[in-house]
Protein backbone atom coordinates (compact mmCIF):
# COMPACT_ATOMS: atom_id res chain seq x y z
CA UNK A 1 0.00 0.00 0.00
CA UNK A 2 1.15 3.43 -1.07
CA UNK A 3 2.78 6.37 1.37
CA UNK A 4 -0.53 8.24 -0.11
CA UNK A 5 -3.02 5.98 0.62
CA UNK A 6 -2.06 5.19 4.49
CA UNK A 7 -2.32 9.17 4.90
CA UNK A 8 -5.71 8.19 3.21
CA UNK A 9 -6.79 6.08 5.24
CA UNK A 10 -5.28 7.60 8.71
CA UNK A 11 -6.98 10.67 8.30
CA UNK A 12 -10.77 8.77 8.25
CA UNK A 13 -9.87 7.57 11.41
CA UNK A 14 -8.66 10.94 12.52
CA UNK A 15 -12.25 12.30 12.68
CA UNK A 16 -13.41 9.31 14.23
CA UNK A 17 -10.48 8.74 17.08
CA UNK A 18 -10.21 12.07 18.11
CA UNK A 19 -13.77 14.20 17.42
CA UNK A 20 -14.62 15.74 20.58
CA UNK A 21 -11.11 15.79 21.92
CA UNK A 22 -9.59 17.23 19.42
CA UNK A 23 -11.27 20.13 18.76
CA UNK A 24 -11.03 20.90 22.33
CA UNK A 25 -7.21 21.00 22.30
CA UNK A 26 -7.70 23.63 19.10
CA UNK A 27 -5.09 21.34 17.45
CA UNK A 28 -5.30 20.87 13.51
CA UNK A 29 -2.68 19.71 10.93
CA UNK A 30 -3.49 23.48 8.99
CA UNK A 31 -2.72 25.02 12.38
CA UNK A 32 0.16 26.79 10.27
CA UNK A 33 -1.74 26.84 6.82
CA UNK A 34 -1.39 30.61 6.54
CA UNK A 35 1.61 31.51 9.66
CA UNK A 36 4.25 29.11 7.94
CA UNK A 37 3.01 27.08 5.33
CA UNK A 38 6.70 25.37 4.50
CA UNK A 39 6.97 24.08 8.29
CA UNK A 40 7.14 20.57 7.44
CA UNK A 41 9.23 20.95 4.80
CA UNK A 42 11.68 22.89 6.46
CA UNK A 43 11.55 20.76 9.37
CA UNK A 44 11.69 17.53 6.65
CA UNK A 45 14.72 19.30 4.46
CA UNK A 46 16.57 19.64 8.31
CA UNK A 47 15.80 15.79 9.14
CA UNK A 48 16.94 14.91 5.71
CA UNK A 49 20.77 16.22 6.15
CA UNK A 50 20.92 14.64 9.11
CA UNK A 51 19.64 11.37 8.27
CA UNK A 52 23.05 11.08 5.94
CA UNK A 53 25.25 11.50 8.72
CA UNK A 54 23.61 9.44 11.37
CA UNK A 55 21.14 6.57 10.93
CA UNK A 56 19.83 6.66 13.96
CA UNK A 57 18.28 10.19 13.93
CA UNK A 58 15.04 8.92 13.26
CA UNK A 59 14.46 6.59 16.30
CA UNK A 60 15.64 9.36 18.16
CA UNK A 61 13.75 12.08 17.36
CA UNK A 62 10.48 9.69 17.89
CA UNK A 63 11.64 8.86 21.48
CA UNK A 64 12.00 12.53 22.16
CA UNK A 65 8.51 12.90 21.41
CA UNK A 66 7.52 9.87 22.82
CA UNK A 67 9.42 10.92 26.24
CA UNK A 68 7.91 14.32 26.18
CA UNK A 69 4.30 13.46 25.90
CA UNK A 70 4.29 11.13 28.87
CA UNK A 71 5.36 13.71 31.25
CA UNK A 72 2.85 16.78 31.57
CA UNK A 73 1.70 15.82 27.86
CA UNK A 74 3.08 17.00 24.60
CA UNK A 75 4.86 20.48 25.80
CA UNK A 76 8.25 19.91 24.58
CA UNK A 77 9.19 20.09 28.50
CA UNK A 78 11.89 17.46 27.59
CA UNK A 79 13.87 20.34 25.71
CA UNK A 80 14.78 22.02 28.70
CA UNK A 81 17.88 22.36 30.19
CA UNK A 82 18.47 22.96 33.88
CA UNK A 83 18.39 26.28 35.17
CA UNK A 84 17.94 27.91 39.00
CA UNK A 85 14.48 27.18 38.89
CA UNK A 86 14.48 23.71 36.23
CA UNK A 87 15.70 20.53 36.84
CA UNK A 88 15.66 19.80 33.14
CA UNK A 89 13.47 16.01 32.50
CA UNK A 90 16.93 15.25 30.27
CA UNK A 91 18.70 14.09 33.62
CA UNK A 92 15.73 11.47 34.02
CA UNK A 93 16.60 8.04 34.42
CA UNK A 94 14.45 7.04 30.80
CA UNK A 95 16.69 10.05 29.59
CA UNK A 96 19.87 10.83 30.98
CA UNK A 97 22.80 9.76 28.63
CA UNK A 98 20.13 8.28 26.42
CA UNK A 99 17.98 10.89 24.87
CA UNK A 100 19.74 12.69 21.84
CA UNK A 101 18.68 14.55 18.94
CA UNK A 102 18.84 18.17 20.64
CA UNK A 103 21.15 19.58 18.46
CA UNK A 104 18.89 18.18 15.52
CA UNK A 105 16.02 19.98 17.12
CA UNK A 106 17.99 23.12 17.32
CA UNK A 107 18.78 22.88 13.78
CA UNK A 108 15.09 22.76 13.07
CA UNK A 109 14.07 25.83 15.41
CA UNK A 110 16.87 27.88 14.22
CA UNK A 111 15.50 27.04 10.49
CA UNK A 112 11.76 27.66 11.51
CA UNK A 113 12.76 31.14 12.97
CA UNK A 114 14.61 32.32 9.86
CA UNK A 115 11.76 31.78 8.34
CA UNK A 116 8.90 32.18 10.73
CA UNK A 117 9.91 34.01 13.80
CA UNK A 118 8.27 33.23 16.92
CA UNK A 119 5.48 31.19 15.07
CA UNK A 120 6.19 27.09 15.36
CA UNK A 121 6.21 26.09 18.75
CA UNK A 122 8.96 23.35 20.10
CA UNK A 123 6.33 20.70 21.03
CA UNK A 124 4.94 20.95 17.29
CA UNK A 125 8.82 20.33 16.29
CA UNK A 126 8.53 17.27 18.22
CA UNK A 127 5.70 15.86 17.09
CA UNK A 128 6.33 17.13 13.15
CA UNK A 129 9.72 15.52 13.23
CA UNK A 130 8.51 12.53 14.68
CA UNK A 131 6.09 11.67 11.82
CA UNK A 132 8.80 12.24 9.02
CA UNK A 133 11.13 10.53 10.59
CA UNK A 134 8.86 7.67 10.21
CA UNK A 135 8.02 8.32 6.65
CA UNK A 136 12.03 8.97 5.83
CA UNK A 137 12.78 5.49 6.80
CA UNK A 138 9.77 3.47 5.06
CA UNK A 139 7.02 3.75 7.62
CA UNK A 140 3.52 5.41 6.82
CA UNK A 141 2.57 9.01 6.96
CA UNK A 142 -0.12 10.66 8.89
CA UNK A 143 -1.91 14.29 9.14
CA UNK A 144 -0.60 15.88 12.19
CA UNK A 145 -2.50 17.97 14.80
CA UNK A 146 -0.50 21.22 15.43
CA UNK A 147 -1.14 23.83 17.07
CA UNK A 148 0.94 22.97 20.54
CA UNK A 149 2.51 25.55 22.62
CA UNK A 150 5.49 24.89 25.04
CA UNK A 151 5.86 24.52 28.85
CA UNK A 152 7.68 26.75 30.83
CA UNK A 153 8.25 24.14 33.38
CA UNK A 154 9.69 20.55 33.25
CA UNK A 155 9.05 17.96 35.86
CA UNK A 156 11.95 15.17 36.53
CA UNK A 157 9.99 13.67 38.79
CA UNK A 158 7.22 13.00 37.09
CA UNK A 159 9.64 11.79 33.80
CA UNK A 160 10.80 9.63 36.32
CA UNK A 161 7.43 8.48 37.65
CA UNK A 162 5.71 8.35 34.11
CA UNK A 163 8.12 6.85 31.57
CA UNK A 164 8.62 2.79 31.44
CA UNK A 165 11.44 1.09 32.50
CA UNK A 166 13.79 -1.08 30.94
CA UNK A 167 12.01 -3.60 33.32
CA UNK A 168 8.94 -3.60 33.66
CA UNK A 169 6.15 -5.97 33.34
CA UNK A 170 3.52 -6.40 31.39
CA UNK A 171 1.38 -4.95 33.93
CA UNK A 172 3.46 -2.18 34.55
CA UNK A 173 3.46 -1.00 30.90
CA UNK A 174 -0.21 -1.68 30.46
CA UNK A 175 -0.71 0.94 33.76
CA UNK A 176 1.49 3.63 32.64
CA UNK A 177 0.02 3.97 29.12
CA UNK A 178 -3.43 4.25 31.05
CA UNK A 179 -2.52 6.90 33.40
CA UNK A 180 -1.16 9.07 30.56
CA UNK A 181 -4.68 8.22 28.60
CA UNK A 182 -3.70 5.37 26.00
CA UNK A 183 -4.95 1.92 26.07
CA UNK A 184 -2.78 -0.78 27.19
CA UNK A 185 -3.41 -3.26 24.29
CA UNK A 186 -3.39 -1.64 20.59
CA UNK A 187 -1.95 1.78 21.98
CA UNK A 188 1.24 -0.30 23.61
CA UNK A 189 1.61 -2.75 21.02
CA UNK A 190 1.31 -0.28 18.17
CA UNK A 191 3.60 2.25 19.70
CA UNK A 192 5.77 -0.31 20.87
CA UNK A 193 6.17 -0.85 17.24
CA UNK A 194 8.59 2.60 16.90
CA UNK A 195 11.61 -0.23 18.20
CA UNK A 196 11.24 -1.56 14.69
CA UNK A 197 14.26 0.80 14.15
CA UNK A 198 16.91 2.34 16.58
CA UNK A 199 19.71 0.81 19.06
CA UNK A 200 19.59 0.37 22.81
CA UNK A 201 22.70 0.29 25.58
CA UNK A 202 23.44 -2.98 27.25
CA UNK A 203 22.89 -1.58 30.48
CA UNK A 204 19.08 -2.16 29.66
CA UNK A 205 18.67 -5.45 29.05
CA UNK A 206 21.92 -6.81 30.08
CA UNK A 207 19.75 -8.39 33.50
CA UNK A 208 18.11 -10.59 30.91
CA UNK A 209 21.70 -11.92 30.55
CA UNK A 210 22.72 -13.23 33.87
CA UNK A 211 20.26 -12.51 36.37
CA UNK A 212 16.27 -11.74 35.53
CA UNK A 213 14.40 -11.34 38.12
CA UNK A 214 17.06 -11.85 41.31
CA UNK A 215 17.21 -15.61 40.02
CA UNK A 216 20.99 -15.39 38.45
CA UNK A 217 19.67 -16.77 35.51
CA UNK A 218 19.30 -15.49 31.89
CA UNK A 219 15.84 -14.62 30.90
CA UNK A 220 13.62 -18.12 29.73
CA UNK A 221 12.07 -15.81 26.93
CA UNK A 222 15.12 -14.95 25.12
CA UNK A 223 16.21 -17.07 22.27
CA UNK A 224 19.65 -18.69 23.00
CA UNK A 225 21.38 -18.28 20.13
CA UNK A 226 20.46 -13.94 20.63
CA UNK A 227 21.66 -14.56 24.53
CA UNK A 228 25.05 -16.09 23.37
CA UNK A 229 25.24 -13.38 20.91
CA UNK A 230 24.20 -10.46 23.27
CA UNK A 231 26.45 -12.02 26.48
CA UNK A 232 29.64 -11.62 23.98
CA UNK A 233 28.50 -8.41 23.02
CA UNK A 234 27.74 -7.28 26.58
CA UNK A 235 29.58 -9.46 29.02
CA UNK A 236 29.04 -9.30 32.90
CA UNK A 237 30.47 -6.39 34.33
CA UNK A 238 31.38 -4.83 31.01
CA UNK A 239 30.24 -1.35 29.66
CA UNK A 240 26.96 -0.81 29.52
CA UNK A 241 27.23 1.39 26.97
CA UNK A 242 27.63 -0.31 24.08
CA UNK A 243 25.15 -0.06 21.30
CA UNK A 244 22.95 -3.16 19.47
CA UNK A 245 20.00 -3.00 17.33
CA UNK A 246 16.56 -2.75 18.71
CA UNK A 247 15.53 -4.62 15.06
CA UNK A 248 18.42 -7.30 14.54
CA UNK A 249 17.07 -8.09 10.95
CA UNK A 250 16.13 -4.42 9.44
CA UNK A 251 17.85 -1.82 12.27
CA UNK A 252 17.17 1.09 10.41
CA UNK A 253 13.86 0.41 8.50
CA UNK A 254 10.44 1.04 9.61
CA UNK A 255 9.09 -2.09 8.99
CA UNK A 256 6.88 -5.06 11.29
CA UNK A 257 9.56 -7.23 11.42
CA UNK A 258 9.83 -6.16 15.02
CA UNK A 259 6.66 -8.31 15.79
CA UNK A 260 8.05 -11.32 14.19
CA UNK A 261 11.11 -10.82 16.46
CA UNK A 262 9.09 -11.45 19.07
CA UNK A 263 7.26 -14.34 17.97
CA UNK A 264 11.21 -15.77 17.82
CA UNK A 265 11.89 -14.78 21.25
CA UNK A 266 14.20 -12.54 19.57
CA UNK A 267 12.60 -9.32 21.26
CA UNK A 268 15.84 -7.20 22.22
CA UNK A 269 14.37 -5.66 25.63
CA UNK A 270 12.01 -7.43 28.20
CA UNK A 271 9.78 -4.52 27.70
CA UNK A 272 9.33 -5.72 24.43
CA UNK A 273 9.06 -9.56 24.33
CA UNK A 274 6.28 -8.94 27.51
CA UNK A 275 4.00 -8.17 24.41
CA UNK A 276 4.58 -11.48 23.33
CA UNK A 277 5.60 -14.07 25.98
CA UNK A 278 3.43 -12.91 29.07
CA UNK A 279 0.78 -15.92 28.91
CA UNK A 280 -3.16 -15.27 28.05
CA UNK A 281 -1.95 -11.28 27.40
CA UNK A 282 -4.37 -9.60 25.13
CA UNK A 283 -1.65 -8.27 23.85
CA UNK A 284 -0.42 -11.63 21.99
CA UNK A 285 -2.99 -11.33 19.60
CA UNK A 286 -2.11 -8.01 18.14
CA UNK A 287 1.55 -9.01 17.74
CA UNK A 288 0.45 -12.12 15.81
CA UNK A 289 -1.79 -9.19 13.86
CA UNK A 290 1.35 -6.92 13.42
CA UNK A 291 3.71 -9.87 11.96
CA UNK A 292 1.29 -11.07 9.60
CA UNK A 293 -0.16 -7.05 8.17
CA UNK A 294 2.09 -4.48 7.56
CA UNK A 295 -0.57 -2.28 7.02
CA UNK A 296 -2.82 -2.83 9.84
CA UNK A 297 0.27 -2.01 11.82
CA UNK A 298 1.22 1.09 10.07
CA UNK A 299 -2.43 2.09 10.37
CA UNK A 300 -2.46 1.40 14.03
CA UNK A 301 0.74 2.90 14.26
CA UNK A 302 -0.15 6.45 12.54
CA UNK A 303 -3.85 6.66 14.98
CA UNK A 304 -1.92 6.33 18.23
CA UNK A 305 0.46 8.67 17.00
CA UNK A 306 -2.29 11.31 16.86
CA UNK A 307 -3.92 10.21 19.91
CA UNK A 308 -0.27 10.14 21.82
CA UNK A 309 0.12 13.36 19.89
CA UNK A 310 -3.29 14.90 21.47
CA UNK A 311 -1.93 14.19 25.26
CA UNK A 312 -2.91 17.51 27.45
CA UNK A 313 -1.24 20.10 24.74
CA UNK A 314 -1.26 23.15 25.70
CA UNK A 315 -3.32 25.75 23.21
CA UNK A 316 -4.56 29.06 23.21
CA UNK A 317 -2.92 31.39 25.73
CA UNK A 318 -1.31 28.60 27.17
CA UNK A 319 2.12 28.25 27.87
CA UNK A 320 4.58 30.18 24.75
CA UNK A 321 6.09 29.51 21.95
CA UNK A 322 9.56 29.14 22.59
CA UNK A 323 12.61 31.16 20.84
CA UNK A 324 14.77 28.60 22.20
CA UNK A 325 14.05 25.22 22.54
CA UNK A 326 16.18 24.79 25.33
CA UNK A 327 14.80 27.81 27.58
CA UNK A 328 12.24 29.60 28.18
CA UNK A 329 11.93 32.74 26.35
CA UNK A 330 13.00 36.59 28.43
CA UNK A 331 16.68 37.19 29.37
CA UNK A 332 16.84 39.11 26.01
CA UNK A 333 16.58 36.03 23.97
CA UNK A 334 15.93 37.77 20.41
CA UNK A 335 13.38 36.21 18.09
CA UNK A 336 15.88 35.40 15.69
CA UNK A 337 17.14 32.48 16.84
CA UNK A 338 21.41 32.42 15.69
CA UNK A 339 24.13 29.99 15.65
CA UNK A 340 25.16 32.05 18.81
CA UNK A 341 22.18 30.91 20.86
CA UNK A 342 22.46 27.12 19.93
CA UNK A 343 26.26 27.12 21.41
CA UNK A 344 25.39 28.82 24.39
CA UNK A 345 22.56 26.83 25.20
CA UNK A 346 24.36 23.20 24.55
């Protein structure tokens, strides 16, 4: 199925997934018909030159806006850094030394305000670059809601509180999609479905190697030949560090071979072969769905995308829209956003 028609068939489920809810939040994917009608493709062209220099951009940029939205909603909070009076979400534990792609996001900003000062908000960045990201590495492409503004607070403790761990159970995921306002069977699954591309450290599965669950034994759902393969790669007491693929067989394609993964056991972090292995979890069937259909996962995909996308945004007077990503705007920060700004703020 064509890049056209899933956009297609996305947006008749946008109407139907979000009516009521969305019109509340005032967001709309013409939010910047007449403000800045090249924002995407500014914000694509951006994501394109990076894409040639590092593969893993794309995964990246999705997690930032996956991180973001599960803390205080989508508010680009995650962008702050740590001031007298922020203790930036980046120092997190689902975030620190893990979340990347600010300097990408900086690029993007500093592009949108040559062109458009003071009109595309941070959280719209997020949630703009997100979707092409997808798109840029084979996955579908979906209408998205703008119309965000950004925090002028962040909450660590909350990031802390609110994003999943490296692991938790099935049960645990399933609770902290709810409390956000996703599902905890087509909502996980589907979004779970973004670690179809992008690498993870050793440090966060490396307990399926030697000791899951306190019982000093490797993890019974992992396939033995990928244990042998990730205990040379990560031995006990090594770095944890080091880099693997979330998707052994396509790392940087968006693609459902991530589902059949799991139906091998091959499922990289317990997080993700819970979906699979937990027994009599709803959750089994819509992997089995996944592996099989393409499409009904890229369809899936794209409409909790929007919803995820639709989590407590600020609108209206709300909030502001940013001059810096990385602060808050006052302390003479000029709407012209420079080369200047983007050292000082790194």
């Amino acid at each position: 199925m064509s890049s056209f028609r899933y956009q297609f068939v996305v947006a008749l489920f946008f109407g139907i997934v979000l009516e009521g809810s969305l019109s509340q939040a005032q967001l709309s994917p013409t939010f910047y018909a007449a403000t800045c009608p090249f924002a995407s493709n500014i914000i694509r062209g951006v994501l394109f030159r990076a894409f040639r220099s590092d593969p893993r951009i794309g995964a990246s940029l999705i997690r930032l806006h996956f991180h973001d939205c599960f803390v205080q909603g989508c508010d680009a909070s995650l962008l702050l850094d740590s001031t007298s009076t922020i203790d930036s979400e980046k120092g997190a534990f689902g975030n620190n030394n893990t979340a990347r792609g600010f300097e990408v996001v900086d690029q993007m900003k500093a592009a949108l305000e040559m062109a458009c000062p003071g009109i595309v908000s941070c959280a719209d960045i997020l949630a703009i670059a997100a979707e092409e990201s997808v798109f840029l590495s084979g996955g579908p492409s979906w209408p998205v809601p703008v119309g965000r503004r950004d925090s002028t607070t962040a909450n660590r403790t909350l990031a802390n509180q609110n994003l999943p761990g490296p692991t938790e159970t099935l049960d645990g995921l399933k609770a902290k999609f709810q409390n956000v306002g996703l599902n905890g069977n087509t909502d996980l699954v589907a979004l779970s479905g973004a670690h179809t591309f992008g690498r993870a450290q050793c440090r966060f599965f490396s307990h399926r190697l030697y000791n899951f669950n306190n019982t000093n034994l490797p993890d019974p759902t992992l396939d033995t030949t990928l244990l042998q393969q990730l205990q040379a790669l990560c031995p006990q007491g090594g770095n944890g560090s080091v880099l693997t693929n979330l998707d052994a067989s396509t790392p940087d394609a968006f693609d459902n071979d991530y589902f059949t993964l799991l139906q091998q056991k091959k499922g990289l972090l317990q997080t993700d072969q819970e979906l699979f292995s937990t027994p009599g979890a709803d959750t089994v069937d819509i992997v089995n769905l996944y592996s099989s259909n393409q499409g009904a996962f890229f369809q899936s995909f794209a409409v909790s995308m929007i919803r995820m996308g639709n989590l407590s945004p600020l609108t209206g007077s709300q909030g502001e829209v940013r001059l810096n990503c990385r602060r808050v705007n006052g302390n003479g920060i000029s709407s012209v956003f420079n080369g200047d700004d983007m050292v000082s703020s790194m």
